[in-house]
C-alpha atoms as a PDB file:
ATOM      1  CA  UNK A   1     139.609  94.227 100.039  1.00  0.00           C
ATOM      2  CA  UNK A   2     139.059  96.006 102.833  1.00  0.00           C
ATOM      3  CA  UNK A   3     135.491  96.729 104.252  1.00  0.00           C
ATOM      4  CA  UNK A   4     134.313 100.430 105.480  1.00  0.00           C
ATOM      5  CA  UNK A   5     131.475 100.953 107.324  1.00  0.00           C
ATOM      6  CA  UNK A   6     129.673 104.436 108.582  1.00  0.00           C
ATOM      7  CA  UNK A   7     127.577 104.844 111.641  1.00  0.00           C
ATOM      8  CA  UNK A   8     125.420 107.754 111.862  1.00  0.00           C
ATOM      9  CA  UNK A   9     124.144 108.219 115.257  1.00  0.00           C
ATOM     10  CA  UNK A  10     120.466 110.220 115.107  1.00  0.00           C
ATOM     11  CA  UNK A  11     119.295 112.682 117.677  1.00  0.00           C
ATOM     12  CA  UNK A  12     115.018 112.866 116.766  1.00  0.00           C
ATOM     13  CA  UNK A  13     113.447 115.333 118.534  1.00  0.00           C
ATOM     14  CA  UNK A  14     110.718 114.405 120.332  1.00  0.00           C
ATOM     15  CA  UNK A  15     107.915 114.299 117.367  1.00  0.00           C
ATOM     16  CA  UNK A  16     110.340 112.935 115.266  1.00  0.00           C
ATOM     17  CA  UNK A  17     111.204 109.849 117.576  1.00  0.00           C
ATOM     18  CA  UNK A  18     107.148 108.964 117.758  1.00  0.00           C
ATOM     19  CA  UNK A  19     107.079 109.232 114.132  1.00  0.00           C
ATOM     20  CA  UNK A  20     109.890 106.727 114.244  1.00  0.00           C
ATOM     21  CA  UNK A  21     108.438 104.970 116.648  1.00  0.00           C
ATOM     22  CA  UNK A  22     105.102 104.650 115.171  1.00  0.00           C
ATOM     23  CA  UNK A  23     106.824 103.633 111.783  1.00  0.00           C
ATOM     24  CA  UNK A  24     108.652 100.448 113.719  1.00  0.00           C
ATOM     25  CA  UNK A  25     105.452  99.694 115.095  1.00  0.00           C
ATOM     26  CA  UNK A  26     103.740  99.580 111.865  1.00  0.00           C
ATOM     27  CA  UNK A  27     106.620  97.152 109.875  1.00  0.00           C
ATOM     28  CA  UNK A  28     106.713  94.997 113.581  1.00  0.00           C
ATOM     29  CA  UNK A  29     102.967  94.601 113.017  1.00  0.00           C
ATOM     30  CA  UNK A  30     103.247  93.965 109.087  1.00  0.00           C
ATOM     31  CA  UNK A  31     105.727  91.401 109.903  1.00  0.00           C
ATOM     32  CA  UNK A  32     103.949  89.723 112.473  1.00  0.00           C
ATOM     33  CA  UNK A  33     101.355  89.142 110.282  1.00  0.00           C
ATOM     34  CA  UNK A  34     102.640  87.992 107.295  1.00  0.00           C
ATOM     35  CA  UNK A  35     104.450  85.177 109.165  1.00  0.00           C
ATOM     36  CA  UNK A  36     101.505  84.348 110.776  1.00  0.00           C
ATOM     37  CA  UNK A  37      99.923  84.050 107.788  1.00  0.00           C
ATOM     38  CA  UNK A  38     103.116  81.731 106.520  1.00  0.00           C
ATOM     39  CA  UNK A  39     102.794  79.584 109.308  1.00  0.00           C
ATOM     40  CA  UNK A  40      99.432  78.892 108.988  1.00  0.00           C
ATOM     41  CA  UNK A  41      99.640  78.015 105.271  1.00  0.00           C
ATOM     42  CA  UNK A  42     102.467  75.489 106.237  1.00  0.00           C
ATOM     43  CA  UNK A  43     100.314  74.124 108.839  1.00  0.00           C
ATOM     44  CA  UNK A  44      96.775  73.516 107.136  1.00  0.00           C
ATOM     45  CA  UNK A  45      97.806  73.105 103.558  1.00  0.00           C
ATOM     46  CA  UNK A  46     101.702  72.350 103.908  1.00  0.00           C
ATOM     47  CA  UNK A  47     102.263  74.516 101.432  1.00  0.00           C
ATOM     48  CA  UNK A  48     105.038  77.561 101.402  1.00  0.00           C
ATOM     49  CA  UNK A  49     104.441  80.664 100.474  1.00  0.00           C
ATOM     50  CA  UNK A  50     107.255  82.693  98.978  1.00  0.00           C
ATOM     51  CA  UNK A  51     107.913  86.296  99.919  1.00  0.00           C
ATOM     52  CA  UNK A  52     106.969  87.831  96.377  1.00  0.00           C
ATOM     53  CA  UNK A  53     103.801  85.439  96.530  1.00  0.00           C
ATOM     54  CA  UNK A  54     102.830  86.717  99.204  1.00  0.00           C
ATOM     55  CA  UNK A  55     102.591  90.382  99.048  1.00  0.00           C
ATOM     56  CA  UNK A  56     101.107  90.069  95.570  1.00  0.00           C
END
C-alpha cells in the first residue's frame, strides 16, 4: 500500500505569525516544564511518572 502525503505551505500575515509564534512558545515552555518536572521525580524519588499521570 502505497503512502500519500500533503504539504500545505502557510503564508501568516504578520499578526497571524506572532500568534503562531506565541502559541510555539507557550507548548516549548509547557514542555520544558513537564520534563523538568520528570526528571526531577526520577532523580529524588526514582520514580517515573507517566504522561497521563502527569497532567492529571
Amino acid at each position: 500500500m502505497a503512502r500519500k502525503a500533503f504539504h500545505y505551505r502557510l503564508y501568516p500575515s504578520r499578526p497571524q505569525a506572532r500568534l503562531l509564534d506565541a502559541t510555539l512558545e507557550t507548548c516549548r515552555l509547557f514542555y520544558n516544564d513537564c520534563l523538568a518536572e520528570r526528571k526531577a521525580a526520577y532523580q529524588e524519588r526514582g520514580e517515573t511518572i507517566g504522561k497521563y499521570e502527569q497532567l492529571r
